[in-house]
C-alpha atoms as a PDB file:
ATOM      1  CA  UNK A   1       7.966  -5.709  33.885  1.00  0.00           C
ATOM      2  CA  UNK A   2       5.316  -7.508  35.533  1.00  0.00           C
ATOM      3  CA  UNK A   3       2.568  -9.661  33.981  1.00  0.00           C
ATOM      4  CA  UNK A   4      -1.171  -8.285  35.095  1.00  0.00           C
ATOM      5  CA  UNK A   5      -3.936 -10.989  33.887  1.00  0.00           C
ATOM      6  CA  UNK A   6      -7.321  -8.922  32.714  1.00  0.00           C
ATOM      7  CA  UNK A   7      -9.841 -11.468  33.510  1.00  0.00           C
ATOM      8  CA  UNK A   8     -11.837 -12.781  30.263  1.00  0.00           C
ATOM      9  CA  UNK A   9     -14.645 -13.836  31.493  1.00  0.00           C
ATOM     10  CA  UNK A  10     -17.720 -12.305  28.945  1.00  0.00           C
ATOM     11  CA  UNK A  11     -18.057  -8.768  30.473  1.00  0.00           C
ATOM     12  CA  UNK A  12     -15.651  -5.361  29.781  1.00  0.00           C
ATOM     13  CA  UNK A  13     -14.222  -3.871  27.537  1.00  0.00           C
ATOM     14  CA  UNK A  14     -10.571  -5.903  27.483  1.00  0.00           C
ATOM     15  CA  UNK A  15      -8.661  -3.983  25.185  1.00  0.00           C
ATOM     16  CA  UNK A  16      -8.945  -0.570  26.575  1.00  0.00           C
ATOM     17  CA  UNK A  17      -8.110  -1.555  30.018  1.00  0.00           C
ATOM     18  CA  UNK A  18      -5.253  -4.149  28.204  1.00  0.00           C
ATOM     19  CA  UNK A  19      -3.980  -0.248  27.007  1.00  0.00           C
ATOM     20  CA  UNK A  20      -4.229   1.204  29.826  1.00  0.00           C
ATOM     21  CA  UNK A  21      -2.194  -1.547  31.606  1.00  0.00           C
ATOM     22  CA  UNK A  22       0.240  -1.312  28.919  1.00  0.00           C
ATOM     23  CA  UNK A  23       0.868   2.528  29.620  1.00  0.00           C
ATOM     24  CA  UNK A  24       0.753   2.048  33.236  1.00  0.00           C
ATOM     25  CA  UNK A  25       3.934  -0.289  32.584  1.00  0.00           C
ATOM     26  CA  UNK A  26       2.600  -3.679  32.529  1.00  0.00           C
ATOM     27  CA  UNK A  27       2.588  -6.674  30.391  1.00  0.00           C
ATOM     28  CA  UNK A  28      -1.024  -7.176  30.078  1.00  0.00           C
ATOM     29  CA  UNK A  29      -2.382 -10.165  29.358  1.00  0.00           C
ATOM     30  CA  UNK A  30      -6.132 -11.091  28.374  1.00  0.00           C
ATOM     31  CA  UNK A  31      -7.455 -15.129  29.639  1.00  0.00           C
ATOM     32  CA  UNK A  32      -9.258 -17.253  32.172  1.00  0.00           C
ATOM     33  CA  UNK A  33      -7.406 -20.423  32.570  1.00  0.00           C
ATOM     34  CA  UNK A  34      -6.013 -21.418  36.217  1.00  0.00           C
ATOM     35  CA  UNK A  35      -2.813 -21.396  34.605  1.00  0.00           C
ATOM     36  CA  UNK A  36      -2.920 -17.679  33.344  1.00  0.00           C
ATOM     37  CA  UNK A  37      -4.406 -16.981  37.054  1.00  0.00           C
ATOM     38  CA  UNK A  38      -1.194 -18.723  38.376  1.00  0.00           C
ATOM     39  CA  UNK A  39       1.763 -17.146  35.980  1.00  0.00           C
ATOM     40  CA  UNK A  40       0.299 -13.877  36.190  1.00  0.00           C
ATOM     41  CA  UNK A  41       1.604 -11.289  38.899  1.00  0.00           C
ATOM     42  CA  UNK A  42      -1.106  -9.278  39.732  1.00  0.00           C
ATOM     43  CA  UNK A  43      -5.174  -9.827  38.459  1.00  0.00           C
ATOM     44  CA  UNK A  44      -7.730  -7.223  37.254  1.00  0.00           C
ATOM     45  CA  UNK A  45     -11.677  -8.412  36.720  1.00  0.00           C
ATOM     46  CA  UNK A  46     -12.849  -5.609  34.622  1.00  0.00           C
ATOM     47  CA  UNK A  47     -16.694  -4.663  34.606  1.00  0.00           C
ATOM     48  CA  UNK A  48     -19.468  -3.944  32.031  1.00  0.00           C
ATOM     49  CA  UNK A  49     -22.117  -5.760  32.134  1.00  0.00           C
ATOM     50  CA  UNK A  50     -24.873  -7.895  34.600  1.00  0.00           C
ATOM     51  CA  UNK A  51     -24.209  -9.183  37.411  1.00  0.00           C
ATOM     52  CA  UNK A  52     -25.253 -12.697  37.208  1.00  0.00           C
ATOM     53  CA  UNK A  53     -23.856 -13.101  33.809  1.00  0.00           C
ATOM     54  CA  UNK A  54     -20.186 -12.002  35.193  1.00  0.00           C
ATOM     55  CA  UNK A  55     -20.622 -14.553  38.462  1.00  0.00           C
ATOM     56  CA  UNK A  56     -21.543 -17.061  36.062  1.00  0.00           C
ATOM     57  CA  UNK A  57     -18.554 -16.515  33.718  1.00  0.00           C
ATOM     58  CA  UNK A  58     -16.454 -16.464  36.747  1.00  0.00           C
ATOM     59  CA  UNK A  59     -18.141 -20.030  37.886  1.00  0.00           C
ATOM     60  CA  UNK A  60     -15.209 -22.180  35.974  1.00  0.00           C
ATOM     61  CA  UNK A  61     -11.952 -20.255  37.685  1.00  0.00           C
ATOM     62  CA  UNK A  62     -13.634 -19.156  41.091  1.00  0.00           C
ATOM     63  CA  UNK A  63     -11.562 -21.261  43.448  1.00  0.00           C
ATOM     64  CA  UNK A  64      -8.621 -20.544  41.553  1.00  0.00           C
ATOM     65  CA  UNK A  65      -8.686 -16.836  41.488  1.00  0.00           C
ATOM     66  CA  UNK A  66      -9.606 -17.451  45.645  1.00  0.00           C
ATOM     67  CA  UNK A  67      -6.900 -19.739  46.051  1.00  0.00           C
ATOM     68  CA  UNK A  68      -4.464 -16.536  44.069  1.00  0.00           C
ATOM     69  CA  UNK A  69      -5.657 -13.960  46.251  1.00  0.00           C
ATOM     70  CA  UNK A  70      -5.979 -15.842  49.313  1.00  0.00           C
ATOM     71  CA  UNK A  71      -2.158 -16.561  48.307  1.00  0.00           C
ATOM     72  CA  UNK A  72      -1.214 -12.662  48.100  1.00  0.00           C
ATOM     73  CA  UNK A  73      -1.935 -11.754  44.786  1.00  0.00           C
ATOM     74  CA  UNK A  74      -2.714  -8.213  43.991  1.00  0.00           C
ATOM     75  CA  UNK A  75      -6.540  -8.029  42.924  1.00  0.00           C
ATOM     76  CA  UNK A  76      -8.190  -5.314  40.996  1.00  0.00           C
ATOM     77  CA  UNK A  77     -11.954  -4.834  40.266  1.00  0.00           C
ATOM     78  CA  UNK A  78     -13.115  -2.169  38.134  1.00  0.00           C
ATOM     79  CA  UNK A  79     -16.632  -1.177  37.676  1.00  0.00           C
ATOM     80  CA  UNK A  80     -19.054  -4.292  38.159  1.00  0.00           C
ATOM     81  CA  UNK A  81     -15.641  -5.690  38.367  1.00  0.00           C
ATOM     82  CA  UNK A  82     -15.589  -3.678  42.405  1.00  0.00           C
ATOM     83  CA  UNK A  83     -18.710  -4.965  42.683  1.00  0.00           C
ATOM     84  CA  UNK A  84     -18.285  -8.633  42.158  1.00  0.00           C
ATOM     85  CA  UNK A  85     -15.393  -8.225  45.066  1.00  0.00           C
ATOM     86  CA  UNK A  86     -18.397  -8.130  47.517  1.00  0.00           C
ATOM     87  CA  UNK A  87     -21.074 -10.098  49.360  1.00  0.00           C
ATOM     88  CA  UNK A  88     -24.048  -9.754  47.271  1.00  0.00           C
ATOM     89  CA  UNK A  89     -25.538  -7.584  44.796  1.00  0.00           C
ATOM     90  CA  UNK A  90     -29.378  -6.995  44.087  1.00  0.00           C
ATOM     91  CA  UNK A  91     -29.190  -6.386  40.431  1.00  0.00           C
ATOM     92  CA  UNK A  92     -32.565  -8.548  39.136  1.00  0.00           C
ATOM     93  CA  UNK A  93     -32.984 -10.463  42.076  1.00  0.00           C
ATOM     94  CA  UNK A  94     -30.254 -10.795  44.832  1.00  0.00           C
ATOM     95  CA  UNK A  95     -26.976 -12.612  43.715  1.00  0.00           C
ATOM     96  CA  UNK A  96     -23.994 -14.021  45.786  1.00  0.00           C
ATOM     97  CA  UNK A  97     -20.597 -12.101  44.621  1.00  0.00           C
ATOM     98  CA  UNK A  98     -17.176 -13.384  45.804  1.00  0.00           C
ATOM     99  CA  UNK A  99     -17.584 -12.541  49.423  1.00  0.00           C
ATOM    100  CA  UNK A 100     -14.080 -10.709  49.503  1.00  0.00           C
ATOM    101  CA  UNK A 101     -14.945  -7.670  51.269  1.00  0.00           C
ATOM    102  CA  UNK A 102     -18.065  -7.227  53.130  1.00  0.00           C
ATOM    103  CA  UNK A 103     -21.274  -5.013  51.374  1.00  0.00           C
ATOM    104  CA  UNK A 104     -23.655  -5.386  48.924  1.00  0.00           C
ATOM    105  CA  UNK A 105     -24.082  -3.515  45.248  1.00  0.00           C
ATOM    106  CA  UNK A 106     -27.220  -1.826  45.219  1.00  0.00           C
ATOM    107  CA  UNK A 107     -29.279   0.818  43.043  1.00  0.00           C
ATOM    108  CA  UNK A 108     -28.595   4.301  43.562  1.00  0.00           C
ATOM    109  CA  UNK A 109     -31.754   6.658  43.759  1.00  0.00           C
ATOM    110  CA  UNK A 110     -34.059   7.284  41.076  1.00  0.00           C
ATOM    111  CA  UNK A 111     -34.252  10.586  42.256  1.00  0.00           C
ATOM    112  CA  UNK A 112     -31.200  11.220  39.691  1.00  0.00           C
ATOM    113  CA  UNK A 113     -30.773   9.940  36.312  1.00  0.00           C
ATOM    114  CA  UNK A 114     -29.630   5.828  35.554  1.00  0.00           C
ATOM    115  CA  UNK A 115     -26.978   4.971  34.923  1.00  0.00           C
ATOM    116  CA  UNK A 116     -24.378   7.385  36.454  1.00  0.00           C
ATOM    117  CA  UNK A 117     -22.817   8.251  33.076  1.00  0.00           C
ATOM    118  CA  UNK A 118     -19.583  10.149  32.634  1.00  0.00           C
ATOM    119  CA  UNK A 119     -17.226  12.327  34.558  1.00  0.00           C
ATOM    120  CA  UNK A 120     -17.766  12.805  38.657  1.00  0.00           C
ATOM    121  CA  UNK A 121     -15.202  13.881  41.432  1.00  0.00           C
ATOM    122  CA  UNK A 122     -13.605  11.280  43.584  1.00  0.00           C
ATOM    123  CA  UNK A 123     -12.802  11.900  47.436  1.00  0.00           C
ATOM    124  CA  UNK A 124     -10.031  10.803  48.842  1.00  0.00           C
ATOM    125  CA  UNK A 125     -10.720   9.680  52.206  1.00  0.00           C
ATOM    126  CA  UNK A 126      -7.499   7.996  53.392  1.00  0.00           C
ATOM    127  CA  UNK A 127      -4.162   7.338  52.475  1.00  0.00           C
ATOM    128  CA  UNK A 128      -3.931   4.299  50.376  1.00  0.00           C
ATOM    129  CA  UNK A 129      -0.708   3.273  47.643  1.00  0.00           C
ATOM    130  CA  UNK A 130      -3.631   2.703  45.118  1.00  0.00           C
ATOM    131  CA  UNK A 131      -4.811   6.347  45.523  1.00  0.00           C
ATOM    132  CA  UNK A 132      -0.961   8.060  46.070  1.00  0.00           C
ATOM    133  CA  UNK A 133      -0.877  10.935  44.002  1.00  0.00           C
ATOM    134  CA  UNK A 134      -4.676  11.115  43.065  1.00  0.00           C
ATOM    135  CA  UNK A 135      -5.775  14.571  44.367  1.00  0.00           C
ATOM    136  CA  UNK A 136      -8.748  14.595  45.994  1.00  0.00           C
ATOM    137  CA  UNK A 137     -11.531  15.696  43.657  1.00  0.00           C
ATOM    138  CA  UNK A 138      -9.934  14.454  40.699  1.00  0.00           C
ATOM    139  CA  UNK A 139     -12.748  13.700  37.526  1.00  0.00           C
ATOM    140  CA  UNK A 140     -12.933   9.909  36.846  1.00  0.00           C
ATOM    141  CA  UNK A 141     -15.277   8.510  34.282  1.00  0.00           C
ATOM    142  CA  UNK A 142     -18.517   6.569  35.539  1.00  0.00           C
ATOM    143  CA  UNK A 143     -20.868   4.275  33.902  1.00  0.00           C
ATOM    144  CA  UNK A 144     -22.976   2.465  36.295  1.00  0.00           C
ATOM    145  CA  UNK A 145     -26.507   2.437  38.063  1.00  0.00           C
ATOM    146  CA  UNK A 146     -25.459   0.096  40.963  1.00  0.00           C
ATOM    147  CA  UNK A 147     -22.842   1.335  43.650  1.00  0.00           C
ATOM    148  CA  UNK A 148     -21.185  -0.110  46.579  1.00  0.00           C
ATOM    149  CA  UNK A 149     -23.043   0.000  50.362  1.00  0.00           C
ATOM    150  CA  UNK A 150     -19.873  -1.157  52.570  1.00  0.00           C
ATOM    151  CA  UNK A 151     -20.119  -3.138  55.760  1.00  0.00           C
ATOM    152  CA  UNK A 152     -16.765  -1.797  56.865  1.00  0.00           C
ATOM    153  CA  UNK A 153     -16.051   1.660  56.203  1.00  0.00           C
ATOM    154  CA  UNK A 154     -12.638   1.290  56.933  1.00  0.00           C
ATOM    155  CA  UNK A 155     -12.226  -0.422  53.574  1.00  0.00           C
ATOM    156  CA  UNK A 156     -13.218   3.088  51.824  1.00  0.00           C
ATOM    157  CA  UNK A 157     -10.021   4.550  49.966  1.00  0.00           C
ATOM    158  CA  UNK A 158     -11.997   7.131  48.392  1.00  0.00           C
ATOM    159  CA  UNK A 159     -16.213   8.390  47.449  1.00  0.00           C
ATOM    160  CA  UNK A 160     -18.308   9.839  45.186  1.00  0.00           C
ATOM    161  CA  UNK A 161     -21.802  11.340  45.815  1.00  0.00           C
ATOM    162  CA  UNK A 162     -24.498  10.884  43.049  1.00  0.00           C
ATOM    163  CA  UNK A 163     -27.575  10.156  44.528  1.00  0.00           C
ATOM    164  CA  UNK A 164     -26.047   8.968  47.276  1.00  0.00           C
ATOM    165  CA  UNK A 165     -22.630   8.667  49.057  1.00  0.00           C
ATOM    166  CA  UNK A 166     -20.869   5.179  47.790  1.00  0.00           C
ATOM    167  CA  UNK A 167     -17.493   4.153  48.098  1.00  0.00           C
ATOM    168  CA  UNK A 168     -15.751   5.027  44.522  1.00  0.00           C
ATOM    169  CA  UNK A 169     -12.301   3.190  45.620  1.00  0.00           C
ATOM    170  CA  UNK A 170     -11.533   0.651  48.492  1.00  0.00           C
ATOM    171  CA  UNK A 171      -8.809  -1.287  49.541  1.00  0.00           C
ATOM    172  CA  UNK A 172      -8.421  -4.394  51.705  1.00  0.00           C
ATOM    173  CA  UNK A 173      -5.213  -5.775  51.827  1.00  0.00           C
ATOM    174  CA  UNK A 174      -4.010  -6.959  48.372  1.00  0.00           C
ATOM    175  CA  UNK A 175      -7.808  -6.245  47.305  1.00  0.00           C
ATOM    176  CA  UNK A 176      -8.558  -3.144  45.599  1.00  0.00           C
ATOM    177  CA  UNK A 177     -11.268  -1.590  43.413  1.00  0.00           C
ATOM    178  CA  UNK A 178     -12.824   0.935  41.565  1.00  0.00           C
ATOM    179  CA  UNK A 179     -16.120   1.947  40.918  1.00  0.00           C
ATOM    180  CA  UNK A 180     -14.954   4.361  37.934  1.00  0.00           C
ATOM    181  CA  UNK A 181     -13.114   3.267  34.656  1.00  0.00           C
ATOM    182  CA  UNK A 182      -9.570   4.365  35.096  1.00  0.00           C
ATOM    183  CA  UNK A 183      -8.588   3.152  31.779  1.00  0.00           C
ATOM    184  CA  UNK A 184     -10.876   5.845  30.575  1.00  0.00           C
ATOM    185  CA  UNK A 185     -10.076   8.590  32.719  1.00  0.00           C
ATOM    186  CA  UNK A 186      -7.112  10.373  31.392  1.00  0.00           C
ATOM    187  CA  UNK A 187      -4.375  11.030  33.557  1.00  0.00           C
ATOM    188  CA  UNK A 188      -5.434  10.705  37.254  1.00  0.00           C
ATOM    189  CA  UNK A 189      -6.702   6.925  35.568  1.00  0.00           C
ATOM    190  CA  UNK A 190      -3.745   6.067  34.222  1.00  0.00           C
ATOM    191  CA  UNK A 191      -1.736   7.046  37.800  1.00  0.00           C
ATOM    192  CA  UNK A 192      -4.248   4.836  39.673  1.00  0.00           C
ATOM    193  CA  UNK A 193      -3.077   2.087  36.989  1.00  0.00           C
ATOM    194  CA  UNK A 194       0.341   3.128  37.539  1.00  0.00           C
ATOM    195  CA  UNK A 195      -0.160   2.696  41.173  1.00  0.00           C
ATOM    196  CA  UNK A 196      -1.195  -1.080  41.049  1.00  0.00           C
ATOM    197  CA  UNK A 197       1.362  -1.848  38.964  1.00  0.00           C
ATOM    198  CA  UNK A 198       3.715  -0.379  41.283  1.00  0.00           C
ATOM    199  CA  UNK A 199       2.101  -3.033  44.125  1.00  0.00           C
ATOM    200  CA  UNK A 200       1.814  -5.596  41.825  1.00  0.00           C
ATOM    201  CA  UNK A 201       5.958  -5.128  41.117  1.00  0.00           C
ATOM    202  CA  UNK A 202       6.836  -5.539  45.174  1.00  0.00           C
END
């Protein structure tokens, strides 16, 4: 059974996602420490919560979790979690994420309401083993008002279309990441979870 590190670091809501892990068939684990980044076989930074504050939180165990993923280690960001993965974001002000895959995290329209709360269709776009078995237009639960704007489209697993178009799951390697909860989205959720674990395990 592998080991699957939820990053602790201020933002999310750790033990719902440490559940969902757990019935995904993983041995979750909740810390921060290089040494937890290191043992562990497969990382998830969850998301709720600003921007800034998350980078910051991150600040301590940045090159470490780069060094891990750099390495081969399978990477999962849900949420603001996704959203940290790339460039920048403009949430109050314009902030440098982890550079991972290329785009920026900006607001969706106002001409619909904020945030995106609650249950929207995901379209699958490509194949992808985070996605396998996911039918397109599955319901996934949303809680956000800032979405991804990709500089690669290629990285897109999946989208959603609330306002706008944004990519709801990408890929990139041993990178992945969600924009929707999947701890929180009943079964198609817990398959995506099932799905990383399955990666995480080769």
């Amino acid at each position: 059974m592998p080991t699957i590190l939820v990053a602790n670091y201020g933002v999310g809501n750790l033990r719902s996602l440490r559940r969902g892990l757990e019935r995904a068939g993983a041995r979750a684990a909740i810390g921060l420490g290089p040494e937890e980044l290191e043992a562990a076989d497969g990382i998830v930074l969850p998301g709720v919560g600003a921007f800034r504050a998350a980078m910051e939180g991150l600040g301590a165990i940045r090159e470490a979790l780069m060094e891990q993923v750099e390495a081969g280690k399978p990477l999962l960001g849900i949420c603001l979690g996704m959203q940290l993965l790339l460039s920048k974001s403009y949430e109050n002000g314009v902030w440098d994420g982890l550079g991972l895959v290329r785009g920026e995290a900006t607001k969706l329209p106002g001409s619909v309401k904020l945030p995106h709360m609650g249950w929207d269709e995901v379209i699958i776009t490509r194949d992808s083993e985070i996605a396998e078995g996911i039918p397109s237009g599955a319901l996934m639960y949303f809680a956000h008002s800032y979405a991804p704007e990709l500089s690669d489209g290629s990285v897109e697993v999946a989208h959603t279309d609330y306002g706008r178009k944004f990519a709801s799951i990408i890929e990139r390697g041993n990178i992945f990441g969600t924009q929707f909860h999947p701890e929180k989205s009943g079964g198609p959720g817990i398959g995506l979870l099932r799905n990383f674990v399955s990666i995480v395990k080769r």
